[in-house]
Each structure stands twice: as C-alpha cells, then as structure tokens.
PDB file of N, CA and C in Angstrom:
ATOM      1  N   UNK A   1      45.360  -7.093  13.425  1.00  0.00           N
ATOM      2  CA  UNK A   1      46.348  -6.282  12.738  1.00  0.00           C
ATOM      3  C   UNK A   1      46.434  -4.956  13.486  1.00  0.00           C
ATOM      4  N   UNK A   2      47.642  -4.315  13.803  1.00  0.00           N
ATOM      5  CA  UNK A   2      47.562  -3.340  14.630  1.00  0.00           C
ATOM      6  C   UNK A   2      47.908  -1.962  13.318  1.00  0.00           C
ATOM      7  N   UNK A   3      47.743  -0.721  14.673  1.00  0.00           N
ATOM      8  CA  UNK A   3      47.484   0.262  13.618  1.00  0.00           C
ATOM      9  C   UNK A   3      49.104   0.287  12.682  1.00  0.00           C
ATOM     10  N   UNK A   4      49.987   0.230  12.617  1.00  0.00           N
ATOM     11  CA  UNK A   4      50.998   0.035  12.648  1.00  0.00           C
ATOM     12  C   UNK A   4      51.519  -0.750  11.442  1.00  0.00           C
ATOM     13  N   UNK A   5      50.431  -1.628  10.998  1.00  0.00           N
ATOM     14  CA  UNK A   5      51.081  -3.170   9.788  1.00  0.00           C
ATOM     15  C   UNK A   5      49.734  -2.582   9.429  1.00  0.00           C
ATOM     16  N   UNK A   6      49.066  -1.645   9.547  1.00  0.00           N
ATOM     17  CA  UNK A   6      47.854  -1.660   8.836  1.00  0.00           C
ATOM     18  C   UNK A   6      48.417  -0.238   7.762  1.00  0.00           C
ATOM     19  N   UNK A   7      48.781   0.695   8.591  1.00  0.00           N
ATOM     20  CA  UNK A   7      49.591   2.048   7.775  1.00  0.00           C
ATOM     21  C   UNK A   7      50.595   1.703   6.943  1.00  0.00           C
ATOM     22  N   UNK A   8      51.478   0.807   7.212  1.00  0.00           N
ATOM     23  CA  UNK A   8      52.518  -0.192   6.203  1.00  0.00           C
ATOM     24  C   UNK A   8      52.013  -0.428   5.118  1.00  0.00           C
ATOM     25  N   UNK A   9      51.053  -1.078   5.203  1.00  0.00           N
ATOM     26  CA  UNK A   9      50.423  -2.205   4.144  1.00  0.00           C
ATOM     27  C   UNK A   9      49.894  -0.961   3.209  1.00  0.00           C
ATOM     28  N   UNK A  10      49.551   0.120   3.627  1.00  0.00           N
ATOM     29  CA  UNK A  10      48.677   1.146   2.942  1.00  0.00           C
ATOM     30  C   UNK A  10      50.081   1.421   2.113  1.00  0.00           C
ATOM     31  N   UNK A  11      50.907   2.379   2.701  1.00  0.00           N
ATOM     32  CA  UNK A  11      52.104   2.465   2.192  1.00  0.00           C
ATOM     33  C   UNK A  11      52.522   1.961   0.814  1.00  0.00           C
ATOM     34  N   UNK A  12      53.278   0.785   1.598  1.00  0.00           N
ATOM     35  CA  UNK A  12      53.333  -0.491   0.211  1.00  0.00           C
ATOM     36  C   UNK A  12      52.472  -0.737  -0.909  1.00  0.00           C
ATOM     37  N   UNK A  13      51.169   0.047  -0.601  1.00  0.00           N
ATOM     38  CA  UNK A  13      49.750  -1.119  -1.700  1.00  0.00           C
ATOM     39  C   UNK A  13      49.889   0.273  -2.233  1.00  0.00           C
ATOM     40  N   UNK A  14      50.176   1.785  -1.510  1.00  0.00           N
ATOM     41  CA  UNK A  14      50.067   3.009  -2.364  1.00  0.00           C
ATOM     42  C   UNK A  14      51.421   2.798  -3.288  1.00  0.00           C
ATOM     43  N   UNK A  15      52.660   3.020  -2.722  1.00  0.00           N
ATOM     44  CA  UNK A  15      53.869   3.032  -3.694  1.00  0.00           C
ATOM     45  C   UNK A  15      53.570   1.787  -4.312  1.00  0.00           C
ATOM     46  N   UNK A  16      53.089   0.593  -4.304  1.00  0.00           N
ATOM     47  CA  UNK A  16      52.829  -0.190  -5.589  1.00  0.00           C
ATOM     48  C   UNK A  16      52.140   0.136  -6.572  1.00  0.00           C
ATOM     49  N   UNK A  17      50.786   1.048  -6.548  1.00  0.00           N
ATOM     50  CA  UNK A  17      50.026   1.403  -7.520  1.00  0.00           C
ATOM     51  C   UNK A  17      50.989   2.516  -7.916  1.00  0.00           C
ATOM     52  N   UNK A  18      51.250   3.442  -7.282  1.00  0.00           N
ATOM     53  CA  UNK A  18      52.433   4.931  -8.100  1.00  0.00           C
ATOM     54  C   UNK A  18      53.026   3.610  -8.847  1.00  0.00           C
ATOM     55  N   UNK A  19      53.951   2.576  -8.687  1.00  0.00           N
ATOM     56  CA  UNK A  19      55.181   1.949  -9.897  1.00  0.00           C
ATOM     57  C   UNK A  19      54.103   1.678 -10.760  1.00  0.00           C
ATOM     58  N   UNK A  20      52.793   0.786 -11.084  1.00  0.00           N
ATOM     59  CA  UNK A  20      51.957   0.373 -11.612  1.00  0.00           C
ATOM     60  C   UNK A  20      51.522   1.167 -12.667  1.00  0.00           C
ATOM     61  N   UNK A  21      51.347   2.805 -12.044  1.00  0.00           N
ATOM     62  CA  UNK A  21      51.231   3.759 -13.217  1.00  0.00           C
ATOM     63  C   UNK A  21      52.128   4.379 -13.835  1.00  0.00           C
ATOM     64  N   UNK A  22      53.220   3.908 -13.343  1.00  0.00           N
ATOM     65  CA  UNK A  22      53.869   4.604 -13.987  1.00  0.00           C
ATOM     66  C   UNK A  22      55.176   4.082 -14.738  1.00  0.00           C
ATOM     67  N   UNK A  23      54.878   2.459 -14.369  1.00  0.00           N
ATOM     68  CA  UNK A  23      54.877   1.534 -15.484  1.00  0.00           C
ATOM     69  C   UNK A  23      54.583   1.439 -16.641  1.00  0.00           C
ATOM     70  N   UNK A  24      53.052   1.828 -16.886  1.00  0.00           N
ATOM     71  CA  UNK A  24      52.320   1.645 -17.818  1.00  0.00           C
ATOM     72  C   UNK A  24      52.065   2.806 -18.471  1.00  0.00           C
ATOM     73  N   UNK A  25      52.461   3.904 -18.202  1.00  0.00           N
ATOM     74  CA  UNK A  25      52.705   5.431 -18.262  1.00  0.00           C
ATOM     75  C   UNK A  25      53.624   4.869 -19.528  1.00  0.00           C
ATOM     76  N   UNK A  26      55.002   4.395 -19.244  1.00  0.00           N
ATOM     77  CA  UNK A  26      56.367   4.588 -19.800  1.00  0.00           C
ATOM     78  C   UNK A  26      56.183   3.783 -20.925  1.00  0.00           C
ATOM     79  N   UNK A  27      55.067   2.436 -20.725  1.00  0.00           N
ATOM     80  CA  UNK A  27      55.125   1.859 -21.713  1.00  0.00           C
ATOM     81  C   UNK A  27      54.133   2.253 -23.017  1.00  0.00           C
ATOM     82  N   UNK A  28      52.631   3.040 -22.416  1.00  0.00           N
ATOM     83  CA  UNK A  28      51.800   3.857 -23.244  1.00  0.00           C
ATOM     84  C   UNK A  28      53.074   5.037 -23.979  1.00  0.00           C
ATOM     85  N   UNK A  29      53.790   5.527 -24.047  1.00  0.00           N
ATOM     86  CA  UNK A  29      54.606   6.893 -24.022  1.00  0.00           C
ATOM     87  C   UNK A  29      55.509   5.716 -25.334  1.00  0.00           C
ATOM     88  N   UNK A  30      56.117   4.728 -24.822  1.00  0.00           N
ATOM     89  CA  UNK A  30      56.984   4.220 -25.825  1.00  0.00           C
ATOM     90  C   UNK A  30      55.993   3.429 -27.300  1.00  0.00           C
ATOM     91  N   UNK A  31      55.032   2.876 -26.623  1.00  0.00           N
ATOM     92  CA  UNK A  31      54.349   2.545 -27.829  1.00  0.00           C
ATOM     93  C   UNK A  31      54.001   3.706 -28.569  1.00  0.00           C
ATOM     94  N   UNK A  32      53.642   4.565 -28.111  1.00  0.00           N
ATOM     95  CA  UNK A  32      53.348   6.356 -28.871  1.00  0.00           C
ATOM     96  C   UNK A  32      54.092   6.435 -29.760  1.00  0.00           C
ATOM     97  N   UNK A  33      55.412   6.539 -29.637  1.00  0.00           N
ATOM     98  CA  UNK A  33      56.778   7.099 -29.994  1.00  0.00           C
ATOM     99  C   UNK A  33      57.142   5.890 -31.349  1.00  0.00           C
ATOM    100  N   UNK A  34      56.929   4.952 -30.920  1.00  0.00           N
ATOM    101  CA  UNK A  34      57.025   3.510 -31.686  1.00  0.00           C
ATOM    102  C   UNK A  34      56.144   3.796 -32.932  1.00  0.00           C
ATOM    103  N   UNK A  35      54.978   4.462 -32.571  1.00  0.00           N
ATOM    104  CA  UNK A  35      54.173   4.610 -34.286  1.00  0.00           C
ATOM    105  C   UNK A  35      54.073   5.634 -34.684  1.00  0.00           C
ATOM    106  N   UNK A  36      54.946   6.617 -33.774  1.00  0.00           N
ATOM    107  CA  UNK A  36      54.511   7.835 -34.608  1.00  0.00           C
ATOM    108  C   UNK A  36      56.136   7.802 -35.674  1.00  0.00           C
ATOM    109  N   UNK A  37      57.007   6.626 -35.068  1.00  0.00           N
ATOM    110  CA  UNK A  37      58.237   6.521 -36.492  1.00  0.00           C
ATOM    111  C   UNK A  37      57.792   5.487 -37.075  1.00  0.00           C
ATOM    112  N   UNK A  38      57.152   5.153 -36.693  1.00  0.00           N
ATOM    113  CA  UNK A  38      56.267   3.941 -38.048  1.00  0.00           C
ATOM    114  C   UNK A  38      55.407   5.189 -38.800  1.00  0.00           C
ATOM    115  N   UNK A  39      54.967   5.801 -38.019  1.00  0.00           N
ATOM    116  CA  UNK A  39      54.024   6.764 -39.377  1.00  0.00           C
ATOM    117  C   UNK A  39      55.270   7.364 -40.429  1.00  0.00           C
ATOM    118  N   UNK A  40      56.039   8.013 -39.847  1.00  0.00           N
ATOM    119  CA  UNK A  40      56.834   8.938 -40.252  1.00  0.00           C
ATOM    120  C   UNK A  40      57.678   7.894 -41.065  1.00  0.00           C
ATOM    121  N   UNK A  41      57.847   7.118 -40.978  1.00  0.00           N
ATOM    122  CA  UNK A  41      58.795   5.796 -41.917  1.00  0.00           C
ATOM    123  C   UNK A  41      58.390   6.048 -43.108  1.00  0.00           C
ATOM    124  N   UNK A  42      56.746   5.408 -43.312  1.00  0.00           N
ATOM    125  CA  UNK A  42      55.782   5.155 -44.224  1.00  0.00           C
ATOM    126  C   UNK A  42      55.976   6.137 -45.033  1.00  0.00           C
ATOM    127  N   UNK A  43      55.424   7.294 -43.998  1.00  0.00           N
ATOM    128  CA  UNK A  43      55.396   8.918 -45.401  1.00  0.00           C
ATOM    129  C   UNK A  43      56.377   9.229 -45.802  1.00  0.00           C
ATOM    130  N   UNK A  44      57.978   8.470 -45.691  1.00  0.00           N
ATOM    131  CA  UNK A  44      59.043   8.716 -46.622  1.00  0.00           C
ATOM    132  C   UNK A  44      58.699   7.874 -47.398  1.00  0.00           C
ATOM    133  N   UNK A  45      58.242   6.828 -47.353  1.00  0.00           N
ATOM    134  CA  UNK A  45      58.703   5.545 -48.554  1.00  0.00           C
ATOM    135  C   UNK A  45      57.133   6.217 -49.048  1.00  0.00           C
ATOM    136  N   UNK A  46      55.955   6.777 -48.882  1.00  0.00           N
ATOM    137  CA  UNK A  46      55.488   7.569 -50.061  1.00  0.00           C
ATOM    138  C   UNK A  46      55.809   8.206 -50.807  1.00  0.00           C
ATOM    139  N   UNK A  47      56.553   9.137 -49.748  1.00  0.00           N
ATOM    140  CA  UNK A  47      57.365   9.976 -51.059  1.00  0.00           C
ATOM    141  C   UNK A  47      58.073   9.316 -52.042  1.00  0.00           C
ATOM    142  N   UNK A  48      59.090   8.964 -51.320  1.00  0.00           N
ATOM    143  CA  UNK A  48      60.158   8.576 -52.266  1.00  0.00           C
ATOM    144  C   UNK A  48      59.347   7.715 -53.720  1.00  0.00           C
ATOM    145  N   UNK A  49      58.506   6.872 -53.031  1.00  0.00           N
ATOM    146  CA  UNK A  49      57.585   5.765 -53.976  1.00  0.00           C
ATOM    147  C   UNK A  49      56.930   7.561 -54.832  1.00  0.00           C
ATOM    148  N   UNK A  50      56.308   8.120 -54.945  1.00  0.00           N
ATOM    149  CA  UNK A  50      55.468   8.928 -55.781  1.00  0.00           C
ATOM    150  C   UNK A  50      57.160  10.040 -56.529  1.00  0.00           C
ATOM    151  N   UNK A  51      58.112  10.007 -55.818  1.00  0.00           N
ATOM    152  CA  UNK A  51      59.282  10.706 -56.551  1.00  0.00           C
ATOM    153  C   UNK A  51      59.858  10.019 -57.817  1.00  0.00           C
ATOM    154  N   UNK A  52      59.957   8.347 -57.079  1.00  0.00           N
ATOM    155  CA  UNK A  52      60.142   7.523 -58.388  1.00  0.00           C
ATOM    156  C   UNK A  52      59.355   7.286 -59.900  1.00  0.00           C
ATOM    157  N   UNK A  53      58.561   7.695 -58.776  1.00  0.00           N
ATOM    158  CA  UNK A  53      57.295   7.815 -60.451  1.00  0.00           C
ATOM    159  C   UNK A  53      57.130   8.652 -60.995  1.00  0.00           C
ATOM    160  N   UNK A  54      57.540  10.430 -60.640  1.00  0.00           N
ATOM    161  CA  UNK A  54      57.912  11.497 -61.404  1.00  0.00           C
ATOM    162  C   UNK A  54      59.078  10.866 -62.467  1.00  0.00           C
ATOM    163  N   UNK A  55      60.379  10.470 -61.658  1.00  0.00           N
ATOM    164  CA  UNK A  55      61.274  10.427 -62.156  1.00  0.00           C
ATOM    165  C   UNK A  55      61.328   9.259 -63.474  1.00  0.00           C
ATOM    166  N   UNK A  56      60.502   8.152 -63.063  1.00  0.00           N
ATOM    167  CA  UNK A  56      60.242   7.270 -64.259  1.00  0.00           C
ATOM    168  C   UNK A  56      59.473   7.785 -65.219  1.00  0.00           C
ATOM    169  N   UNK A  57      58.332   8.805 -65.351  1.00  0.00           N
ATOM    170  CA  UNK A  57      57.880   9.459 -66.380  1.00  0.00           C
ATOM    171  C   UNK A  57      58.810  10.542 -67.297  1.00  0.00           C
ATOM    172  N   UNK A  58      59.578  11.054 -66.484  1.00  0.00           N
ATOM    173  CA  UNK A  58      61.070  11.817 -67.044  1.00  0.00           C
ATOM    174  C   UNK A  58      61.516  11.040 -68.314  1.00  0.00           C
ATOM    175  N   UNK A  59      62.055   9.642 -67.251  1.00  0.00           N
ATOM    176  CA  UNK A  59      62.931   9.235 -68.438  1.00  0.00           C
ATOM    177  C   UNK A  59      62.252   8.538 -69.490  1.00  0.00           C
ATOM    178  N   UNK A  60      61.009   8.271 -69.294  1.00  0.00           N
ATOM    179  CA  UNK A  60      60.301   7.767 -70.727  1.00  0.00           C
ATOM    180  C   UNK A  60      59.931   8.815 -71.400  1.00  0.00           C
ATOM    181  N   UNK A  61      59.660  10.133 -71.186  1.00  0.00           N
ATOM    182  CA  UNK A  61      59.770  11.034 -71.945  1.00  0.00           C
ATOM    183  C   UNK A  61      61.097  11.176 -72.610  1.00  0.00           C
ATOM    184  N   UNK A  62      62.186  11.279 -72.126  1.00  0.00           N
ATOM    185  CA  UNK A  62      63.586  11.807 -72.470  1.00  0.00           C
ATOM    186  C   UNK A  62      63.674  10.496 -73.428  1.00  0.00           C
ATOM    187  N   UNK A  63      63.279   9.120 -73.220  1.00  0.00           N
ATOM    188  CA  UNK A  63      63.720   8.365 -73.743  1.00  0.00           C
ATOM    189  C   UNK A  63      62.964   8.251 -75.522  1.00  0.00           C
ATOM    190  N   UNK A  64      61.464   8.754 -75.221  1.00  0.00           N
ATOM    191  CA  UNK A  64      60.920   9.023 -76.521  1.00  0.00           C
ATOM    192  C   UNK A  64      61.287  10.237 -77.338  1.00  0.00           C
ATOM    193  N   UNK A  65      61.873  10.833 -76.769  1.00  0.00           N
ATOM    194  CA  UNK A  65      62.307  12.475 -77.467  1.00  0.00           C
ATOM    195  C   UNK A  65      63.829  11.392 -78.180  1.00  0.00           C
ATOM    196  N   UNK A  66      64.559  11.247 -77.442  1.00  0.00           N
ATOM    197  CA  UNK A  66      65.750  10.263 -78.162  1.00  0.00           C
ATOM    198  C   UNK A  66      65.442   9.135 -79.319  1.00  0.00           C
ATOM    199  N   UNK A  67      64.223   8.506 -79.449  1.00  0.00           N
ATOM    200  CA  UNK A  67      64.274   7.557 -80.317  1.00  0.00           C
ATOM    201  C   UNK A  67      63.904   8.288 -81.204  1.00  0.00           C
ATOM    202  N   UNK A  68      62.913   9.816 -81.196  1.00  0.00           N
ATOM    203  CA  UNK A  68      62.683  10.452 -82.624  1.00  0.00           C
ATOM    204  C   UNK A  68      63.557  11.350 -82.973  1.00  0.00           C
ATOM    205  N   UNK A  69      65.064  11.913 -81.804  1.00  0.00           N
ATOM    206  CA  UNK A  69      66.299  12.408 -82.739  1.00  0.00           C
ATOM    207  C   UNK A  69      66.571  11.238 -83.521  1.00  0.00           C
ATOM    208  N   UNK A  70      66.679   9.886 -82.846  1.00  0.00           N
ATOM    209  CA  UNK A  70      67.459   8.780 -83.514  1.00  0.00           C
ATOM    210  C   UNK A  70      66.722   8.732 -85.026  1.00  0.00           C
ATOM    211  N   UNK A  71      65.907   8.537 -85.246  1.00  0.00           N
ATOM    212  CA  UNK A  71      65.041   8.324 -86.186  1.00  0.00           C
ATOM    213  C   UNK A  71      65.052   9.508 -87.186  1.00  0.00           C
ATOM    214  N   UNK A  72      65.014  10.486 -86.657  1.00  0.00           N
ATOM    215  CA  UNK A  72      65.734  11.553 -87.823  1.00  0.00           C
ATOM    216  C   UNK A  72      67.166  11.103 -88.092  1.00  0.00           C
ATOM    217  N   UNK A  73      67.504  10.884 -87.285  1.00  0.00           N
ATOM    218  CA  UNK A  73      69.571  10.370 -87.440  1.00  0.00           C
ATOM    219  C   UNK A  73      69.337   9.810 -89.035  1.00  0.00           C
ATOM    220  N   UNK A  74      68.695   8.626 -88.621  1.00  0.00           N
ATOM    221  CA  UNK A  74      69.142   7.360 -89.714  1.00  0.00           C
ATOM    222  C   UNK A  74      67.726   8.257 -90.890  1.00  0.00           C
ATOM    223  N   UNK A  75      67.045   8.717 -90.894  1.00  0.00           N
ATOM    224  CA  UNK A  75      66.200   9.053 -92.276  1.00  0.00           C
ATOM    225  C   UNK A  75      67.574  10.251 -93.200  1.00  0.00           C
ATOM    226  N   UNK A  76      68.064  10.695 -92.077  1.00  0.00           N
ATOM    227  CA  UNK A  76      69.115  11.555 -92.752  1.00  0.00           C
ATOM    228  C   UNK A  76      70.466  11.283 -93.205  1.00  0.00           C
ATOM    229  N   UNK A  77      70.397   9.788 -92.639  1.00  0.00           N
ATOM    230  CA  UNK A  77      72.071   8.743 -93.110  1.00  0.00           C
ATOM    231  C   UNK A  77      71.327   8.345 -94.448  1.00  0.00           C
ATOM    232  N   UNK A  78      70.020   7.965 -94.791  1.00  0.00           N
ATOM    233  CA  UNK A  78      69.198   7.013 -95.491  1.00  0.00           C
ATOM    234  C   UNK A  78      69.670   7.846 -96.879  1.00  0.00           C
ATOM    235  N   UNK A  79      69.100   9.319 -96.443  1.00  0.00           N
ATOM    236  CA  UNK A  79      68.989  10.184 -98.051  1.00  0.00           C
ATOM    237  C   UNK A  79      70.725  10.239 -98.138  1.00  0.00           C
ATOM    238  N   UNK A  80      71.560  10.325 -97.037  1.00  0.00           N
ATOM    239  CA  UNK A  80      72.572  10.645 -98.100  1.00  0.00           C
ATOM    240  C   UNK A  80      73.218   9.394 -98.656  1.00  0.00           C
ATOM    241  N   UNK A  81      73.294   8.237 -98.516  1.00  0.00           N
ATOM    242  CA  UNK A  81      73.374   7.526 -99.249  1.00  0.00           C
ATOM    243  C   UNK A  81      73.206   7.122-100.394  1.00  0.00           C
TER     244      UNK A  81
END
C-alpha cells in the first residue's frame, strides 16, 4: 500500500467516524426532545386530571346546597297546603 491509499483510507475511515458521531449525536438530541414532550404531555393531563377533580367536588357541593334549597322548596309548598 503506498503512502498515498494509505492517507486516503485515513481520510475516509476519519470523515466516516465525524458522520458516525454525528449521526448518533442527531439521533441522542431527537430522542431527548421526544421525552422531554412526553414529559411535558403527561404534566398537562395531570393537571387537567387533578383540575377535574377540583371541579367535580364543586359541583357535588353546588349540587348538595341545591337539593337542601329544593327541600326547603317542597317543606314550604307542604305547609301551605
């Protein structure tokens, strides 16, 4: 092998390892990116999941405050009858 196909080959085997890293560079970087909106997904649908459950305690409150106006309603239809 002369000096010549020997400096080539270096060449080639160097710019193959640079694509190699930096291949795997782009694909470490996208998997990154890939879970950090999978994290960020999740901690909305916590929220939202722990908002719904404020909001469902609301309306069973609102809804028990309504059955004891109702319930005065009709004790007060009852007497005037």
């Amino acid at each position: 092998m002369s000096m010549g196909q020997a400096g080539m080959l270096f060449v080639f085997g160097f710019a193959f390892l640079i694509a190699a890293i930096v291949i795997v560079s782009m694909l470490v970087w996208a998997s990154t990116k890939k879970a950090q909106a999978s994290a960020a997904r999740e901690a909305n649908y916590r929220e939202l999941a722990a908002k719904a459950g404020e909001d469902s305690a609301e309306i069973k409150a609102s809804l028990a405050e309504l059955k004891g106006r109702l319930a005065s309603v009709e004790r007060m239809l009852k007497e005037v009858d």
